[in-house]
C-alpha atoms as a PDB file:
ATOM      1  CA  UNK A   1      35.189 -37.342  -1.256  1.00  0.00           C
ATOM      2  CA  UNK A   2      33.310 -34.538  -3.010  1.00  0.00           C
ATOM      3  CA  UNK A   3      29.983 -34.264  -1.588  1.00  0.00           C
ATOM      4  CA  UNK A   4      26.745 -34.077  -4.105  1.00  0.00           C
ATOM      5  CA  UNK A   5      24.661 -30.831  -3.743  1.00  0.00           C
ATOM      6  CA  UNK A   6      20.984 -30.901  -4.180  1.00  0.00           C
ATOM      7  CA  UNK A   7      18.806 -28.885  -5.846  1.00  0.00           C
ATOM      8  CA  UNK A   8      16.184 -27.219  -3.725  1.00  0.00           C
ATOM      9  CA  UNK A   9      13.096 -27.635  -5.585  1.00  0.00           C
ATOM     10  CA  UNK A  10       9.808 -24.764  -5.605  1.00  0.00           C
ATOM     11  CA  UNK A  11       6.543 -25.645  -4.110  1.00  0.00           C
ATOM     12  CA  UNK A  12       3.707 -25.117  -6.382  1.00  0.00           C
ATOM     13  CA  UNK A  13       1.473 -24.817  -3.408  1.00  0.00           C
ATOM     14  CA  UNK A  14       2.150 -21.479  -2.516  1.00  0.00           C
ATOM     15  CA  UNK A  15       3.924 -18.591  -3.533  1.00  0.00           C
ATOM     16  CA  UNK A  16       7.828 -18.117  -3.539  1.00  0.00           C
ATOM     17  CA  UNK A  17       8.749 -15.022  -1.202  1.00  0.00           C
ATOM     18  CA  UNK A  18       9.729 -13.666  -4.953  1.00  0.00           C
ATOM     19  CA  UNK A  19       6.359 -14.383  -6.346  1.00  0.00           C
ATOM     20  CA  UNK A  20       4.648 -12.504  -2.953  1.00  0.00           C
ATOM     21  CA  UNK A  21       7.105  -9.159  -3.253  1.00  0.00           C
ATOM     22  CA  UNK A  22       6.155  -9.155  -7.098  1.00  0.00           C
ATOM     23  CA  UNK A  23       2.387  -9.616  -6.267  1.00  0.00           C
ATOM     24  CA  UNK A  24       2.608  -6.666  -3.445  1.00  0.00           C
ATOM     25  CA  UNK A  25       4.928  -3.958  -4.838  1.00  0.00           C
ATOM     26  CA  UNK A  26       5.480  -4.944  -8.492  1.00  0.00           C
ATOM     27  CA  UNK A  27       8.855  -6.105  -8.239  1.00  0.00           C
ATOM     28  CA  UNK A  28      10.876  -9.761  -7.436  1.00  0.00           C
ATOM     29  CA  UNK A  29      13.457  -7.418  -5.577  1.00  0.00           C
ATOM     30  CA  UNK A  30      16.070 -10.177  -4.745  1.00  0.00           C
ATOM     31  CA  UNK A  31      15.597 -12.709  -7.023  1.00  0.00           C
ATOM     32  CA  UNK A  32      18.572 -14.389  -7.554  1.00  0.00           C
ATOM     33  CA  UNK A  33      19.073 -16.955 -10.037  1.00  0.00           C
ATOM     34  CA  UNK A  34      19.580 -20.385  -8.997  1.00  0.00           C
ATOM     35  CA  UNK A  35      17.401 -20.050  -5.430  1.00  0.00           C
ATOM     36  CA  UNK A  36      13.756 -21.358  -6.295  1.00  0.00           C
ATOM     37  CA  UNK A  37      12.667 -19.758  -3.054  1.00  0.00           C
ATOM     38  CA  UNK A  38      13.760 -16.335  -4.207  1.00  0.00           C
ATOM     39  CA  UNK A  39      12.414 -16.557  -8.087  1.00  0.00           C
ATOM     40  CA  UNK A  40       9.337 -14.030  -9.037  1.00  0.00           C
ATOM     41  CA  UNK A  41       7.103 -14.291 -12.172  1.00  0.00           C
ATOM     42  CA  UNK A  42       9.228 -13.304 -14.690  1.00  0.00           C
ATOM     43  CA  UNK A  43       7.606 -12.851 -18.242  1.00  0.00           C
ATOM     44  CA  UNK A  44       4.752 -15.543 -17.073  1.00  0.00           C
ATOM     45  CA  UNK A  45       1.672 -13.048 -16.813  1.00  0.00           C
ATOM     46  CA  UNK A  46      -0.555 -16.162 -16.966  1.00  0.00           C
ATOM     47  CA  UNK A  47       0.738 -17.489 -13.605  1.00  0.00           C
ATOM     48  CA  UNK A  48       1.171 -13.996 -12.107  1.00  0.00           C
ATOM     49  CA  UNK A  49      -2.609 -13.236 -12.692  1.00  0.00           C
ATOM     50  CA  UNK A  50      -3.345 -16.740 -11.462  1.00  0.00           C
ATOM     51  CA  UNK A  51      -1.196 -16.455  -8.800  1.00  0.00           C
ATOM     52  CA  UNK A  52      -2.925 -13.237  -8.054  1.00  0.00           C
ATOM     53  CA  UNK A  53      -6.191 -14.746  -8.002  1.00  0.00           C
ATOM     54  CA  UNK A  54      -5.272 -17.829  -5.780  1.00  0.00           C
ATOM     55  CA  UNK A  55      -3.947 -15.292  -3.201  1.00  0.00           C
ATOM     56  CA  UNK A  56      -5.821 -11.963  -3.370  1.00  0.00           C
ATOM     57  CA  UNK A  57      -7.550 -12.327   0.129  1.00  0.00           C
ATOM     58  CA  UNK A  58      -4.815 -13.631   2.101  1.00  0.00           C
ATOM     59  CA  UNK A  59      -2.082 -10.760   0.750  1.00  0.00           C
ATOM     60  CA  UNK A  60      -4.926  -8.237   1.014  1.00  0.00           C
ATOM     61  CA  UNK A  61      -5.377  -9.515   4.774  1.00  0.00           C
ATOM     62  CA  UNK A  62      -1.560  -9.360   4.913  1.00  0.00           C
ATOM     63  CA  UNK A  63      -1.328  -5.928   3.655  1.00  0.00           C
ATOM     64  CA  UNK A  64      -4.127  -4.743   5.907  1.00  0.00           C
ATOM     65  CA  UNK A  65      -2.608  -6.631   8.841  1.00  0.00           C
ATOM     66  CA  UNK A  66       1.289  -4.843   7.965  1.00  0.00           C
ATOM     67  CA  UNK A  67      -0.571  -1.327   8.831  1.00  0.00           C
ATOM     68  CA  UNK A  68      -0.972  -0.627   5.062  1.00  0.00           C
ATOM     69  CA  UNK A  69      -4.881   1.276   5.525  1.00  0.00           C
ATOM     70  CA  UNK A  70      -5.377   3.301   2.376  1.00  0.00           C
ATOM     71  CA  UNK A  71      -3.039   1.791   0.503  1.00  0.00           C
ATOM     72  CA  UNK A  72      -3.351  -2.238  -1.804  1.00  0.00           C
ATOM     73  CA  UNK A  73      -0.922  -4.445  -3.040  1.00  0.00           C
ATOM     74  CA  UNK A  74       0.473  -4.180  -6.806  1.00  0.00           C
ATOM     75  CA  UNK A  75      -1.334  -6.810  -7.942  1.00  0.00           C
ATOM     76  CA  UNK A  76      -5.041  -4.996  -6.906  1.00  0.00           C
ATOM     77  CA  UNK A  77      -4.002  -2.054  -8.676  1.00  0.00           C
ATOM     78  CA  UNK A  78      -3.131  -4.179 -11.573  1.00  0.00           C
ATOM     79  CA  UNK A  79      -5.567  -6.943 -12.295  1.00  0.00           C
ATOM     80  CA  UNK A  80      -8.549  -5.586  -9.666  1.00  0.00           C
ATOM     81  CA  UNK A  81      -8.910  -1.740  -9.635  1.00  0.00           C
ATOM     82  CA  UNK A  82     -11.389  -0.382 -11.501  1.00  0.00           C
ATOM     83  CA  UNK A  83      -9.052   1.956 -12.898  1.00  0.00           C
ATOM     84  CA  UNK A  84      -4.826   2.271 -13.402  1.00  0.00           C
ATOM     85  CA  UNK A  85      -2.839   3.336 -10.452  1.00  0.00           C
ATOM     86  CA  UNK A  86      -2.358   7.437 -10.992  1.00  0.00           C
ATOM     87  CA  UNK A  87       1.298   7.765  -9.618  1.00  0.00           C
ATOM     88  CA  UNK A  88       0.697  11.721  -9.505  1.00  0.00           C
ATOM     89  CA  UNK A  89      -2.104  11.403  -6.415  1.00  0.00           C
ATOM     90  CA  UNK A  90      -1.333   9.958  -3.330  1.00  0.00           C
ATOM     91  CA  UNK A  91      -2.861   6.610  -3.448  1.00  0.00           C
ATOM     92  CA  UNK A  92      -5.134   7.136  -0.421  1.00  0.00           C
ATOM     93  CA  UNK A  93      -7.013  10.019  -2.067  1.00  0.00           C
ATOM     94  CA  UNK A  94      -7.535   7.566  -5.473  1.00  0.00           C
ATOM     95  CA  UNK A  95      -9.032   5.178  -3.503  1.00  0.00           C
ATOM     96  CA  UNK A  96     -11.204   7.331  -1.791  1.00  0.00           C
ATOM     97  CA  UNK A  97     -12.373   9.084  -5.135  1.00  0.00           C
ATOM     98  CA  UNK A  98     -13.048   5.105  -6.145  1.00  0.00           C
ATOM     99  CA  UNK A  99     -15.123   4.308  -3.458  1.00  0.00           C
ATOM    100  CA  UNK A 100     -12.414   1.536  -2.033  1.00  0.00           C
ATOM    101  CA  UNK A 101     -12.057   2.842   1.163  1.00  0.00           C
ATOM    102  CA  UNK A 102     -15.074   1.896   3.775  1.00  0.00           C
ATOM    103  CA  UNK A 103     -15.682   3.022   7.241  1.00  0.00           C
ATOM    104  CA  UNK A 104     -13.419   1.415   9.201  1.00  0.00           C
ATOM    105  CA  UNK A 105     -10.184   2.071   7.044  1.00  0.00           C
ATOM    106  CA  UNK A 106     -10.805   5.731   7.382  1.00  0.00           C
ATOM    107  CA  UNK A 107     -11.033   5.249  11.362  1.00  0.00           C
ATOM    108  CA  UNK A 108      -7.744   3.392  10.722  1.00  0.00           C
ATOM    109  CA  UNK A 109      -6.511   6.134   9.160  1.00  0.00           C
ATOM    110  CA  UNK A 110      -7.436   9.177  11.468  1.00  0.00           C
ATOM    111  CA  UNK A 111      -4.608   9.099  13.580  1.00  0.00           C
ATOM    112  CA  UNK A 112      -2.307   9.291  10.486  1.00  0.00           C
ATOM    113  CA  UNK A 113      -4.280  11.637   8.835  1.00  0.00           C
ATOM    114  CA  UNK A 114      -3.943  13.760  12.408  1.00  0.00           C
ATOM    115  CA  UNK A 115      -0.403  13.255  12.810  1.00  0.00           C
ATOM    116  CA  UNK A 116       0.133  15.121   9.169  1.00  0.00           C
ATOM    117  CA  UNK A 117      -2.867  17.545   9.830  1.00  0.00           C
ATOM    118  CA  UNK A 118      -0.601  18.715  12.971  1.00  0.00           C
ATOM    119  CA  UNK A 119       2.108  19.010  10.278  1.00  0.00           C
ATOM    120  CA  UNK A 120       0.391  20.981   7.951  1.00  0.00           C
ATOM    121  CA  UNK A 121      -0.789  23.427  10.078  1.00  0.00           C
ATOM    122  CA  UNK A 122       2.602  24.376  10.882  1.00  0.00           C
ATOM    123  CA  UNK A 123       3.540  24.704   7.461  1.00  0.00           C
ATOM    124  CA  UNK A 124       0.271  27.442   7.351  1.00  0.00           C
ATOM    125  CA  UNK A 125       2.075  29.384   9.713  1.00  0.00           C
ATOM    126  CA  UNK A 126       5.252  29.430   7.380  1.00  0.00           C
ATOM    127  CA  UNK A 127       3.805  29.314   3.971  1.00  0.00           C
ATOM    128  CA  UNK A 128       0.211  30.019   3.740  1.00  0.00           C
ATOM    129  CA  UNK A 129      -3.684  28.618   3.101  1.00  0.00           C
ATOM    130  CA  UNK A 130      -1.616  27.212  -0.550  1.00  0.00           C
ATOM    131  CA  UNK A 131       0.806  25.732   0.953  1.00  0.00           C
ATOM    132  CA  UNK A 132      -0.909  23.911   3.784  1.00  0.00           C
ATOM    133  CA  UNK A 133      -3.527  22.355   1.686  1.00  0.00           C
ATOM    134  CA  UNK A 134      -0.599  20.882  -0.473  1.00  0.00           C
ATOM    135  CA  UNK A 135       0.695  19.440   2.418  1.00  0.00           C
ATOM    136  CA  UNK A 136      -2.971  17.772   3.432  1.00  0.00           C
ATOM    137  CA  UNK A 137      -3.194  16.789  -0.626  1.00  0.00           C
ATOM    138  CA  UNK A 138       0.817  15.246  -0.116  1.00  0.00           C
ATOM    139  CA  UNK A 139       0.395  12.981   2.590  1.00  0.00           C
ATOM    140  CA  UNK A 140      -3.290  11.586   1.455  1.00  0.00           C
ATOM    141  CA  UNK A 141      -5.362  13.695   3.600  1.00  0.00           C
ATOM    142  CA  UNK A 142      -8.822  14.267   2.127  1.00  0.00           C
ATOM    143  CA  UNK A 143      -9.515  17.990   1.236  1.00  0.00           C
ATOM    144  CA  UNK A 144     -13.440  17.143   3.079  1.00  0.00           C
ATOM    145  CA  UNK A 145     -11.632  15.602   6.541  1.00  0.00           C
ATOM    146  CA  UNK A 146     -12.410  18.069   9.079  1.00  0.00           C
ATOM    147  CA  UNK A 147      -9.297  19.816  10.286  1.00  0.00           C
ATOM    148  CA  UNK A 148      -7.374  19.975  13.562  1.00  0.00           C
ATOM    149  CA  UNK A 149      -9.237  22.951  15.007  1.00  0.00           C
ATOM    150  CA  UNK A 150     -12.374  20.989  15.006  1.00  0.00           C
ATOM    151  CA  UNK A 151     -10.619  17.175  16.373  1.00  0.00           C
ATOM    152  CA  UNK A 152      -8.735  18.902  19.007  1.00  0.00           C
ATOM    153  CA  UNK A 153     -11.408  18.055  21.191  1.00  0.00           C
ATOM    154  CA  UNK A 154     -12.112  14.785  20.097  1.00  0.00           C
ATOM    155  CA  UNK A 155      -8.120  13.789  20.208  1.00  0.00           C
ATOM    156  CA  UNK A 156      -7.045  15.409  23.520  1.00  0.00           C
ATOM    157  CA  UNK A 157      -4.809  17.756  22.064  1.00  0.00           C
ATOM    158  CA  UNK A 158      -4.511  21.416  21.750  1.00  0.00           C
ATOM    159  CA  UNK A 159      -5.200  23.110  18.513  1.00  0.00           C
END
């Protein structure tokens, strides 16, 4: 005897792991039609900015928590940033020129930032003053961040 398949029905009282990809990157990336659990947004800005308000602190938290320091979600570049997302400029050096970024992000940050600073100073030795302070700009490094001569001592490591 055939057996009757039911229809998995979406919960209204949270988001559908659709709904969160769209909210943090834009995009309902595997959406597939038919699976509730997978749907996004779709044309429905009303319930994506609602959706976005509902949830702001917890994917901000999220994002934070998922090692994402100088960087937000989609949805904070669309509905909360004081201005648009400028994809030509890394998006940690936007933020910073916005004011977003407080203390302890930028701590979060240093060892990143030193990791490329290491980086870019071997591209100096290869390429020049031009092309190292591309590199810096390129990976989000603030042209005012003291370079690796000066942390050496702070880090451990040898300049």
């Amino acid at each position: 005897m055939p057996r009757r398949r039911r229809l998995v029905k979406g919960r209204r009282d949270r988001l559908t792991n659709g709904q969160r990809l769209e909210l943090l990157t834009g995009h309902a990336w595997f959406a597939c039609p038919g699976v509730p659990e997978e749907a996004g947004f779709g044309d429905d800005e009303t319930a994506r900015r609602a959706a976005w308000e509902a949830y702001r602190e917890q994917l901000l938290v999220e994002s934070e928590a998922e090692g994402q320091a100088g960087r937000r979600p989609w949805g904070w570049w669309r509905y909360d940033a004081p201005e648009p997302r400028d994809k030509h400029r890394h998006e940690t050096l936007q933020l910073l020129a916005l004011g977003e970024i407080g203390t302890a992000e930028r701590e979060a940050l240093k060892p990143t930032w030193l990791l490329y600073e290491r980086q870019a100073s071997e591209v100096r030795k290869v390429y020049g003053e031009a092309a190292y302070w591309e590199q810096r700009r390129h990976y989000g490094i603030p042209d005012t961040w003291r370079p690796l001569s000066e942390l050496a001592g702070e880090y451990g490591i040898a300049p």
